[in-house]
Protein backbone atom coordinates (compact mmCIF):
# COMPACT_ATOMS: atom_id res chain seq x y z
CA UNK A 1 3.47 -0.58 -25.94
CA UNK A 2 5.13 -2.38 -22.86
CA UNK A 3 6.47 -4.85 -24.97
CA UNK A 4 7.85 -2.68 -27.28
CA UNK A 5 9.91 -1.32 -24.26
CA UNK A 6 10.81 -4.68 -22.77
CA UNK A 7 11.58 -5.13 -26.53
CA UNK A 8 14.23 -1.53 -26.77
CA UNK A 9 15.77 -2.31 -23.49
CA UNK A 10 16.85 -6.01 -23.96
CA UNK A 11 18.42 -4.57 -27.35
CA UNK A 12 19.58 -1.59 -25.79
CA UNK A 13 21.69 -3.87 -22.92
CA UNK A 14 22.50 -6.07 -25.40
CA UNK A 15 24.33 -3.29 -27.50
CA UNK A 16 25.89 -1.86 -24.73
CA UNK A 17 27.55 -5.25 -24.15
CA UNK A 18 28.94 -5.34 -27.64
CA UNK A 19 30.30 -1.74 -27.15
CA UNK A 20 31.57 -2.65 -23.80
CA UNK A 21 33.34 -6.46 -24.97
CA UNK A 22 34.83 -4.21 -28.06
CA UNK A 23 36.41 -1.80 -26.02
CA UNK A 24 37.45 -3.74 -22.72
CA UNK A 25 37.43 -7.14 -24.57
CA UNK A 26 35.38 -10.47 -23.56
CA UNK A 27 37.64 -10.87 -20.30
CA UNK A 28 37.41 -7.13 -18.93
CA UNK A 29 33.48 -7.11 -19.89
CA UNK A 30 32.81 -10.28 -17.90
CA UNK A 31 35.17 -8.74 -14.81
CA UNK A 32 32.59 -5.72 -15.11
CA UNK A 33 29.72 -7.71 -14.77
CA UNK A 34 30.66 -9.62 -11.91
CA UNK A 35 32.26 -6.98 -10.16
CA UNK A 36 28.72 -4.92 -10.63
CA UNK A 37 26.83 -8.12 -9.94
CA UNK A 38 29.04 -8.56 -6.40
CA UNK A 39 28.66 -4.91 -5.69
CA UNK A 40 24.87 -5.44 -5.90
CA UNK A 41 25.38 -8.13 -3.59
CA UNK A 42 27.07 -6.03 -1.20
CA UNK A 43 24.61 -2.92 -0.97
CA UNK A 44 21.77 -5.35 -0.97
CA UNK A 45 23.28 -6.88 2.58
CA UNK A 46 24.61 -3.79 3.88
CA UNK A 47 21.78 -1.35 2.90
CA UNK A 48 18.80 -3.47 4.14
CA UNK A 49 19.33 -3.83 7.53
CA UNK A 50 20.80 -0.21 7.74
CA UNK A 51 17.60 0.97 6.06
CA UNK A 52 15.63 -1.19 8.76
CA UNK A 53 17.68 1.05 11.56
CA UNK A 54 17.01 3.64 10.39
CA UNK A 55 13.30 3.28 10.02
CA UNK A 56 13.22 2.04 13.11
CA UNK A 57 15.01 5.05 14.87
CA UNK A 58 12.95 7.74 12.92
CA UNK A 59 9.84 5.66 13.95
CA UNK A 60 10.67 5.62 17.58
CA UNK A 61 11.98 9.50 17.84
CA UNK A 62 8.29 10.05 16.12
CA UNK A 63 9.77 11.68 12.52
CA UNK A 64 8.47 10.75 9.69
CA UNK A 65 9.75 7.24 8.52
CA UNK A 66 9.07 8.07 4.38
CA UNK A 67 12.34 9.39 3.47
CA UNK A 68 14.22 6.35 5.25
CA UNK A 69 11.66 3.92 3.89
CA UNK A 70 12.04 5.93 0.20
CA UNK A 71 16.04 5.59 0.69
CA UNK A 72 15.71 2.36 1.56
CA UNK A 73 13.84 1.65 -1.43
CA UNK A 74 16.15 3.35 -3.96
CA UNK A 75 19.33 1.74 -2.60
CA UNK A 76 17.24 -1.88 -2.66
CA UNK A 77 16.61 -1.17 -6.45
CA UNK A 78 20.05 0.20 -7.04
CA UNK A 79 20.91 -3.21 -5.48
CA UNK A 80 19.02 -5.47 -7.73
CA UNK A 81 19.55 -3.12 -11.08
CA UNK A 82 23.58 -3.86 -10.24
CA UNK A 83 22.85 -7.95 -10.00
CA UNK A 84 21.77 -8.39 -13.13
CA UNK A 85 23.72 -8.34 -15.96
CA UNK A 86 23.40 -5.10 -17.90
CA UNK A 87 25.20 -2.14 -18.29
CA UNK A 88 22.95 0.30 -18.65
CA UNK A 89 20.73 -1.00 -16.02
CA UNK A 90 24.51 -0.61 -13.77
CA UNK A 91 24.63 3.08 -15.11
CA UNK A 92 20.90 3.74 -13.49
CA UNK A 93 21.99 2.24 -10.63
CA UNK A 94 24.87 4.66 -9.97
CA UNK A 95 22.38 7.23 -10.61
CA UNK A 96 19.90 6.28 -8.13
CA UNK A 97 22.46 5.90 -5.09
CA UNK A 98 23.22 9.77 -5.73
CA UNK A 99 21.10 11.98 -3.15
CA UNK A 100 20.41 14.78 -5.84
CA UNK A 101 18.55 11.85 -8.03
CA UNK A 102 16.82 10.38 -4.92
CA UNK A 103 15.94 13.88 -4.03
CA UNK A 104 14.30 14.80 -7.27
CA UNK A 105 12.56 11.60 -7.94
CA UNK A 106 11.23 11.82 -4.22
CA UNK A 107 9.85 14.61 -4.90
CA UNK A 108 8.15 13.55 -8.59
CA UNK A 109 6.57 10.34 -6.68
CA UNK A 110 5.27 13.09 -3.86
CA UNK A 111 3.74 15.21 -6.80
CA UNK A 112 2.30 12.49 -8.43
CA UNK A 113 0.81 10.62 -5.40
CA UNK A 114 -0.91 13.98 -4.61
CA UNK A 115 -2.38 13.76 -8.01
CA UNK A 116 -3.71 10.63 -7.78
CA UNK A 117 -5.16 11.31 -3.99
CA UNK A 118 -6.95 14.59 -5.02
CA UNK A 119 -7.96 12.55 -8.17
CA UNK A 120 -9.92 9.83 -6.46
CA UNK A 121 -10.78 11.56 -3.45
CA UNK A 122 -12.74 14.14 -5.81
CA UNK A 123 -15.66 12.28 -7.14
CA UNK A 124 -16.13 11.37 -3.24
CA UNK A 125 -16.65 14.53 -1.60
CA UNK A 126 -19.54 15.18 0.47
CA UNK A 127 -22.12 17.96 -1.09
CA UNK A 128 -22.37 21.03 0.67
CA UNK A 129 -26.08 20.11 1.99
CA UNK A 130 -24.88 17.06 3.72
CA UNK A 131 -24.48 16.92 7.62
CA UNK A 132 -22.29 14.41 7.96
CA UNK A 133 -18.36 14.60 8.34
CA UNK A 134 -15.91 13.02 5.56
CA UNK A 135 -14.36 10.55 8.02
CA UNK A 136 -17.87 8.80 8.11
CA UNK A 137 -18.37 8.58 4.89
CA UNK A 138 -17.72 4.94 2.60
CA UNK A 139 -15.42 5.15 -0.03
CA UNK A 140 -15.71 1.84 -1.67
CA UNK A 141 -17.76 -1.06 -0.75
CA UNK A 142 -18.69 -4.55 -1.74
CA UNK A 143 -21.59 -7.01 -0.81
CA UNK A 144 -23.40 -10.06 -2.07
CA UNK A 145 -26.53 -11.14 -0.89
CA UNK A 146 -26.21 -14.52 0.91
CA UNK A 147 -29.16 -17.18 0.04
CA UNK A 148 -31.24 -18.02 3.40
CA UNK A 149 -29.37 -21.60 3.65
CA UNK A 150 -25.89 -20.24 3.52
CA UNK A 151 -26.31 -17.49 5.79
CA UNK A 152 -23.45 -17.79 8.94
CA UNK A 153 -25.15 -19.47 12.26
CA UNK A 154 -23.47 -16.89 14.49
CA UNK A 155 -23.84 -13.71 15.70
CA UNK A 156 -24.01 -11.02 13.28
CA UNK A 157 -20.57 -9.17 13.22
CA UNK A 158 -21.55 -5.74 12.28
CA UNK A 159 -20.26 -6.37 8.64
CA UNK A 160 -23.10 -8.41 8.09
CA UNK A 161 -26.54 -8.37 7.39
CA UNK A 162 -28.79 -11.34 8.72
């Protein structure tokens, strides 16, 4: 199925191309790729280290540092969606450096990661008859028994049985 979509999307910016060079010509549709490709290049260097201020400040004032860090992140894909060559791809972009978009997907990844949490952290929850607390408890765990003449000659560690 992903490759089917890899598949529509190559086609898809390859068609927009041919739409694009027959309406601005070969000349114009090259100056729109490079000028989208340079504009890339200039958010990417301008936006990252603003994005790293501002996670910084919100950090240090003691706010919460997601919707910086989620900015951030749609401006760096913005960024790298302009540098290659594509015109949809550009059009997205656009669309992701508007707050409204960045507002609603923000809160679609919130909705979804809350999903997922309440998902996993179902099958995990203690039984009513149980004593101990949550925070004690050991969501996921792996161990392999070591053979007596690879076992560590140091102290045990706590994370290890000897």
């Amino acid at each position: 199925m992903a490759r089917l979509l890899v598949a529509a999307l190559v086609l898809a910016e390859i068609a927009s191309f041919v739409i694009v060079g027959q309406w601005a010509g070969v000349l114009g549709t090259l100056l729109l790729v490079v000028l989208a490709a340079l504009l890339g290049v200039a958010l990417l260097r301008r936006q990252g280290g603003e994005a790293l201020a501002q996670m910084r400040g919100t950090l240090r004032t003691g706010r919460d540092p997601r919707p910086a860090l989620l900015r951030g992140g749609f401006r760096l894909v913005a960024a790298l969606l302009l540098i290659v060559p594509g015109f949809l791809g550009d059009v997205v972009a656009l669309l992701l450096l508007l707050p409204p978009v960045q507002r609603a997907l923000a809160k679609r990844f919130a909705r979804h990661g809350a999903r997922i949490v309440a998902v996993r952290t179902e099958s995990f929850t203690a039984a009513p008859h149980e004593a101990r607390p949550q925070r004690d408890r050991v969501v996921d765990a792996e161990w392999e028994e070591v053979p007596p003449h690879q076992r560590p000659t140091h102290r045990p560690s706590g994370w290890t049985r000897h």
